[in-house]
N, C-alpha and C. Protein backbone atom coordinates (compact mmCIF):
# COMPACT_ATOMS: atom_id res chain seq x y z
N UNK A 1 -10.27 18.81 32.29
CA UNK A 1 -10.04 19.00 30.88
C UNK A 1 -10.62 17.80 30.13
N UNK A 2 -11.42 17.99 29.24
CA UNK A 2 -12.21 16.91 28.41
C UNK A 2 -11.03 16.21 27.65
N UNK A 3 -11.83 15.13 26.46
CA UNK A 3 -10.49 14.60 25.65
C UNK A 3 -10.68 15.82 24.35
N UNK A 4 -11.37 16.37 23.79
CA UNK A 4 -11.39 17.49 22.68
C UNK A 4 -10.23 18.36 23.01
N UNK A 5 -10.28 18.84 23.93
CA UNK A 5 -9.36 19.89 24.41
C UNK A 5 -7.69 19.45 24.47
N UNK A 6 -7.79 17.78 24.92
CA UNK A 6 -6.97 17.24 24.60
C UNK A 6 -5.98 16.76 22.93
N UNK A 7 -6.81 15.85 22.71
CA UNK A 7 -6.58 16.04 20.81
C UNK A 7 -6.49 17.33 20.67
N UNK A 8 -7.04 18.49 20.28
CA UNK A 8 -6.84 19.56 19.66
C UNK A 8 -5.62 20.30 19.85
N UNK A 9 -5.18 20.45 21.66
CA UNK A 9 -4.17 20.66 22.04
C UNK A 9 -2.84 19.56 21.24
N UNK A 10 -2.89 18.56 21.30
CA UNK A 10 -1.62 17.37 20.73
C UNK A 10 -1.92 17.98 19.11
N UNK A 11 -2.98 17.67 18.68
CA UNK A 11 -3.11 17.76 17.19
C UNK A 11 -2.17 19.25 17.00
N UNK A 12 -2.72 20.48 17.30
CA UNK A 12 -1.65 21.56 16.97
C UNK A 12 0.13 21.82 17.61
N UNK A 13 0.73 20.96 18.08
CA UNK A 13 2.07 20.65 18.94
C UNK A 13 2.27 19.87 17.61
N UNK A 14 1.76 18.64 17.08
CA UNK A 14 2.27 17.40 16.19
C UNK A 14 2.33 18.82 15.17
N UNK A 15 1.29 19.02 14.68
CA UNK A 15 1.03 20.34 13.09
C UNK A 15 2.37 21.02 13.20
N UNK A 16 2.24 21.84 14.54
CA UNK A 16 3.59 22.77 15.07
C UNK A 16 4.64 22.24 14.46
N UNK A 17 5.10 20.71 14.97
CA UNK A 17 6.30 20.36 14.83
C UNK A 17 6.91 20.17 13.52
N UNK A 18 5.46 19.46 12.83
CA UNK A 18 5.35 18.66 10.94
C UNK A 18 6.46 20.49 10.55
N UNK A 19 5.50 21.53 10.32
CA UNK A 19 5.69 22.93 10.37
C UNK A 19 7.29 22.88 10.37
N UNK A 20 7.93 22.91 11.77
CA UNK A 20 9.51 23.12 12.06
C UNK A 20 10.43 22.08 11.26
N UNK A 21 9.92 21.07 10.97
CA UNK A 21 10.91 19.78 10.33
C UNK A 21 10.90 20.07 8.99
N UNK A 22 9.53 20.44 8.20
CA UNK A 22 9.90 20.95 6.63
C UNK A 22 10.57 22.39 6.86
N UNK A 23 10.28 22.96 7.70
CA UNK A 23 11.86 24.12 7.71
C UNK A 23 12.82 23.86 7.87
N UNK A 24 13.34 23.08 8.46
CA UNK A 24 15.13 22.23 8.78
C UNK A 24 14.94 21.53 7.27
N UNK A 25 14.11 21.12 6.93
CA UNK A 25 14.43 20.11 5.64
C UNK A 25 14.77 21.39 4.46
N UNK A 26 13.86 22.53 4.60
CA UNK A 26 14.06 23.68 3.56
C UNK A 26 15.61 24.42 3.63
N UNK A 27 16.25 24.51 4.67
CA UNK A 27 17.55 25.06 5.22
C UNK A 27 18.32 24.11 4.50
N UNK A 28 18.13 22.86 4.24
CA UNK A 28 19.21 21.80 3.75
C UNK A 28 18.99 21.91 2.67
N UNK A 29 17.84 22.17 1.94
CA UNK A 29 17.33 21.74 0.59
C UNK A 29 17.61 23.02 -0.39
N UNK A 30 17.04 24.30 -0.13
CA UNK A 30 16.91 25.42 -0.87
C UNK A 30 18.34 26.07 -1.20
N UNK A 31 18.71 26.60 -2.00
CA UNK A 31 19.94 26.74 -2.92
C UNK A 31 20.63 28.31 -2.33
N UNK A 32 20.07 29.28 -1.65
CA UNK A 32 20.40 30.51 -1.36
C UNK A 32 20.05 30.83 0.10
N UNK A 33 21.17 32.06 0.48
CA UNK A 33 20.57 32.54 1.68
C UNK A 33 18.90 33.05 1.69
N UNK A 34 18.84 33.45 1.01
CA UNK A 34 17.22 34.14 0.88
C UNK A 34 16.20 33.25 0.99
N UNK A 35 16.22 32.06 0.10
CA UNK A 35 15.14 31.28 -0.04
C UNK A 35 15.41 30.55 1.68
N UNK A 36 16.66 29.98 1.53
CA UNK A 36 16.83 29.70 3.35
C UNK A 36 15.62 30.37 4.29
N UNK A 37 15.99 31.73 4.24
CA UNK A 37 15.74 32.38 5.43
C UNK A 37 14.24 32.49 5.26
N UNK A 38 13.30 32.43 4.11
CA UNK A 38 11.98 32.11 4.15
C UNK A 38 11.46 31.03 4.38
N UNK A 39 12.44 29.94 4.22
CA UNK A 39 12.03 28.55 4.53
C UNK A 39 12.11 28.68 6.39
N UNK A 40 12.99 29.30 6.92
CA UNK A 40 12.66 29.57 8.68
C UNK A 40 12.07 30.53 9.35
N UNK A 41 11.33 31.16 8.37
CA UNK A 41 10.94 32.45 8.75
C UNK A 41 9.58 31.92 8.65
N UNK A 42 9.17 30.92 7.42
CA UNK A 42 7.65 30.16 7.72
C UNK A 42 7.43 29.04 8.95
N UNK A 43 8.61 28.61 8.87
CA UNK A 43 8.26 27.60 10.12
C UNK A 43 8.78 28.16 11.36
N UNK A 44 9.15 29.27 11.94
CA UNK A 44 9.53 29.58 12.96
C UNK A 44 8.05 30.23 13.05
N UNK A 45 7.31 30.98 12.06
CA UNK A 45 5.65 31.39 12.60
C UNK A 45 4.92 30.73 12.71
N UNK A 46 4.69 29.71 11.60
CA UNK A 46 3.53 28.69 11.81
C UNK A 46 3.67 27.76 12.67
N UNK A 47 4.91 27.10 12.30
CA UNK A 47 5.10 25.54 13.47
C UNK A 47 5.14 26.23 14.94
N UNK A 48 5.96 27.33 15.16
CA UNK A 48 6.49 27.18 16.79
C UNK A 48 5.28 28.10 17.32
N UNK A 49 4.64 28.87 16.66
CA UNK A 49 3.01 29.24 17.30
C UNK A 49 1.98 28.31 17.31
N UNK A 50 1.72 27.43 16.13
CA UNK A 50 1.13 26.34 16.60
C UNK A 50 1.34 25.60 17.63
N UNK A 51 3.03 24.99 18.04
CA UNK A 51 2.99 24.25 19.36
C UNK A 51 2.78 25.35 20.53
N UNK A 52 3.18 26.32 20.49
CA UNK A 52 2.76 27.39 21.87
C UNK A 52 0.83 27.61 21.78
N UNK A 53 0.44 27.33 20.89
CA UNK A 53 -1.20 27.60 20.81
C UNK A 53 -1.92 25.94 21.62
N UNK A 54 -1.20 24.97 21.01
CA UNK A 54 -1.09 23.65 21.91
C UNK A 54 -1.08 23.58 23.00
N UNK A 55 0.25 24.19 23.02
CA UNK A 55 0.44 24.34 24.48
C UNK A 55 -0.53 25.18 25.44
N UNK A 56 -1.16 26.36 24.97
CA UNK A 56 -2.16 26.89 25.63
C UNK A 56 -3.69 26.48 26.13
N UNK A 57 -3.54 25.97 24.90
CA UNK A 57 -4.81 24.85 24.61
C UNK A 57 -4.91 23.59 26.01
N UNK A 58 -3.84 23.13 26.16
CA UNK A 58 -3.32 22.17 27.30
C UNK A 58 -3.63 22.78 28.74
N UNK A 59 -2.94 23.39 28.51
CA UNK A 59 -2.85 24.32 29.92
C UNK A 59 -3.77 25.24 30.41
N UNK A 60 -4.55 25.84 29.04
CA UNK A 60 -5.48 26.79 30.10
C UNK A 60 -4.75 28.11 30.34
N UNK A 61 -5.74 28.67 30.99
CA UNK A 61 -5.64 29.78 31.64
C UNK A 61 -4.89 29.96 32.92
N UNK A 62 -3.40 30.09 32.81
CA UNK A 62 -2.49 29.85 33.88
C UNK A 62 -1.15 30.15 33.59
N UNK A 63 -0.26 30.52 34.61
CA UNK A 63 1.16 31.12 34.31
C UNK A 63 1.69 30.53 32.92
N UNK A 64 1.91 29.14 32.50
CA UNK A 64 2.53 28.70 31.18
C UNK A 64 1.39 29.28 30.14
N UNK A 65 0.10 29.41 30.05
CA UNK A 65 -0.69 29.10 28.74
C UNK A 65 -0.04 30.52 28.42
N UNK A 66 -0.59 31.87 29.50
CA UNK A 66 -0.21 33.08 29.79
C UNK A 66 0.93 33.02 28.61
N UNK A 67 2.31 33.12 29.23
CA UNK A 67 3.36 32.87 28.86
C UNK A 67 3.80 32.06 27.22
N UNK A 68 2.70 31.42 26.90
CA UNK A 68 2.82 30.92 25.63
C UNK A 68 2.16 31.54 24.75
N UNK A 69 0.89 32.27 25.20
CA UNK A 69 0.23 33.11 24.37
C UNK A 69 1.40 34.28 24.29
N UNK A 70 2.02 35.33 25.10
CA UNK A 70 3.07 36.12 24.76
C UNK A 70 3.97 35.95 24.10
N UNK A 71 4.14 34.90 24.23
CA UNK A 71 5.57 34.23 23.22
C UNK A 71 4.85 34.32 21.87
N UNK A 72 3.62 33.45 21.55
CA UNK A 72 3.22 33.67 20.14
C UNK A 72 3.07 34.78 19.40
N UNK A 73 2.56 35.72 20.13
CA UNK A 73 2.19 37.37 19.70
C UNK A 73 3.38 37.81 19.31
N UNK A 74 4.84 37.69 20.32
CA UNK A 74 5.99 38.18 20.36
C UNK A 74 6.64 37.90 18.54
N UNK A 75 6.81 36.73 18.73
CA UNK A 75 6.98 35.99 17.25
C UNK A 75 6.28 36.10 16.43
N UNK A 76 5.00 36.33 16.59
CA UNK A 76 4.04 36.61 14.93
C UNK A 76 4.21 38.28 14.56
N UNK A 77 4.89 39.11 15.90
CA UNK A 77 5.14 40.45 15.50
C UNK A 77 6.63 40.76 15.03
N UNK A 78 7.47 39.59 15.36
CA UNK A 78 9.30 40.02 15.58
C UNK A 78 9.55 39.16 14.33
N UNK A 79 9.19 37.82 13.54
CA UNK A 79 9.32 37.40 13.09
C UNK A 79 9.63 37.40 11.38
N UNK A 80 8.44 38.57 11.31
CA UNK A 80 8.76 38.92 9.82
C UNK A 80 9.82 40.40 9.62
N UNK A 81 9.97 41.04 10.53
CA UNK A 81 10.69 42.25 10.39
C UNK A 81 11.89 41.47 10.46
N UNK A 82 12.68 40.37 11.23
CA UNK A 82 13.64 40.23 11.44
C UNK A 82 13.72 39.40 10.16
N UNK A 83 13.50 38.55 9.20
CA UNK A 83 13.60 38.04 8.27
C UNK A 83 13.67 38.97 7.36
N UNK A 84 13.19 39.87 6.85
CA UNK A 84 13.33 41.34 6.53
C UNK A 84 15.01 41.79 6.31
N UNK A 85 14.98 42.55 7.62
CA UNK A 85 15.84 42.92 7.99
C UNK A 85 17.25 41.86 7.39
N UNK A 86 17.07 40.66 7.90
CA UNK A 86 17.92 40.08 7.45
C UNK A 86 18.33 39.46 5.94
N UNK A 87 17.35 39.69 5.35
CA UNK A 87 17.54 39.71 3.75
C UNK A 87 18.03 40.65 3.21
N UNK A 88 17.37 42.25 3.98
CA UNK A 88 18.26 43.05 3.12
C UNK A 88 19.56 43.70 3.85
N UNK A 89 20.09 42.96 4.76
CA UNK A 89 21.36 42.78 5.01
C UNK A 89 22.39 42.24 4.08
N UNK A 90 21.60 41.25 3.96
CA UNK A 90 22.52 40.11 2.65
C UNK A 90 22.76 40.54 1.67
N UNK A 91 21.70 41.16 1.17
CA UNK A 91 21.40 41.95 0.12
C UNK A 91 22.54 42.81 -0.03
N UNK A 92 22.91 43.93 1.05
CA UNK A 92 23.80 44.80 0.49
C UNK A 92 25.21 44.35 0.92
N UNK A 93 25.26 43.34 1.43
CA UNK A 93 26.60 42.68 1.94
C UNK A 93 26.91 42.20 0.73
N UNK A 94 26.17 42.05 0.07
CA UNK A 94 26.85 40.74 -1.65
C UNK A 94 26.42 39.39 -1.50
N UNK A 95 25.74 39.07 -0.83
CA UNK A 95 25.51 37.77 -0.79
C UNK A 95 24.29 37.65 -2.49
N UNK A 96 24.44 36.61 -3.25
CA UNK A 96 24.48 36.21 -4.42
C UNK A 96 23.09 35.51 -4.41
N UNK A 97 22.43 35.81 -5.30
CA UNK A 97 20.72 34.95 -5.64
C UNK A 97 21.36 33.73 -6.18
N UNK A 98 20.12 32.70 -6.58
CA UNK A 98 20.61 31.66 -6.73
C UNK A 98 20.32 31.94 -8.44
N UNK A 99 21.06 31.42 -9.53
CA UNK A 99 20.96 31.22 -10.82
C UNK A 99 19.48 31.41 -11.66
N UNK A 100 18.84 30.30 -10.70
CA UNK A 100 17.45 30.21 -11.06
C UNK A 100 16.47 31.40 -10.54
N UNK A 101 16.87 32.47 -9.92
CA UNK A 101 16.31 33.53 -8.96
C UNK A 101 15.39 34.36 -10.37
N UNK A 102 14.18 34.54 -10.54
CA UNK A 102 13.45 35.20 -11.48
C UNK A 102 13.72 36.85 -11.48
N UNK A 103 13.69 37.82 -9.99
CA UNK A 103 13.60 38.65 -9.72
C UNK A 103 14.40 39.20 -8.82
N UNK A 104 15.06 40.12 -8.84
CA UNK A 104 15.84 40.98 -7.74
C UNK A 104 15.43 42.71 -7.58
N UNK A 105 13.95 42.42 -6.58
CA UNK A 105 13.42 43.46 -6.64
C UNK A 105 14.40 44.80 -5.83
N UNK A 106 15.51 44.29 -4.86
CA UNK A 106 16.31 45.08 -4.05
C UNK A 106 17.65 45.94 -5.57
N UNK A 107 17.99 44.94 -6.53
CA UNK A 107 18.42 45.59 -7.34
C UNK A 107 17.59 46.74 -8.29
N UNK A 108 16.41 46.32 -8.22
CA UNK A 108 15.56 46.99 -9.75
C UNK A 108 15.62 48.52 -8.42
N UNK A 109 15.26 48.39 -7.15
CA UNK A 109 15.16 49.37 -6.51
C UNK A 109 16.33 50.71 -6.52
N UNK A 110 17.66 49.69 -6.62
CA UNK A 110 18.83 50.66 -6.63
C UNK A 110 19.46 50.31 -5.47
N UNK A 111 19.23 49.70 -4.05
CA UNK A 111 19.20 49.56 -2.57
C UNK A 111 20.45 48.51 -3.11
């Protein structure tokens, strides 16, 4: 394995991670369940596929890269339905927009 392959591999794991930490920082920071759950719903796709793309990058063509490429696909396909799903859960449970919320397209709908 050259050093390119190297850097590129670390460079997208570090990106990955930058990715997951402004989502923990967005979970603390953002005022509602909703905005929450987009603040982990971006960094659970971008950051944690970036470090599994790292990780592939590292490894190559072999049981882990394998295995990390599935995992990414898995998550770039499960990731937004379940954020979805889980908004308009909230949604009809009562859970409350935040003050400053511009739009409540699930109300204008009737849902």
């Amino acid at each position: 394995m050259n050093d390119i392959q190297h850097i590129a591999g670390y460079a997208l794991i570090v990106i990955g991670m930058g990715f997951d930490v402004l989502g923990c920082v967005g979970i603390l920071r953002f005022p509602d369940a909703y905005n929450r759950l987009h603040a982990t719903t971006k960094c659970i796709t971008l950051g944690t596929c970036a470090i599994l793309l790292g990780t592939f990058i590292l490894k190559g063509f072999c049981v882990t890269g394998a295995k990390a490429i599935i995992c990414a696909i898995f998550i770039l396909a499960i990731s937004p339905v379940v954020a979805h799903a889980l908004a308009r859960s909230a949604h009809k449970s009562g859970v409350k927009l935040c003050e400053k919320s511009a739009i409540d397209k699930y109300k204008e709908d009737g849902n």
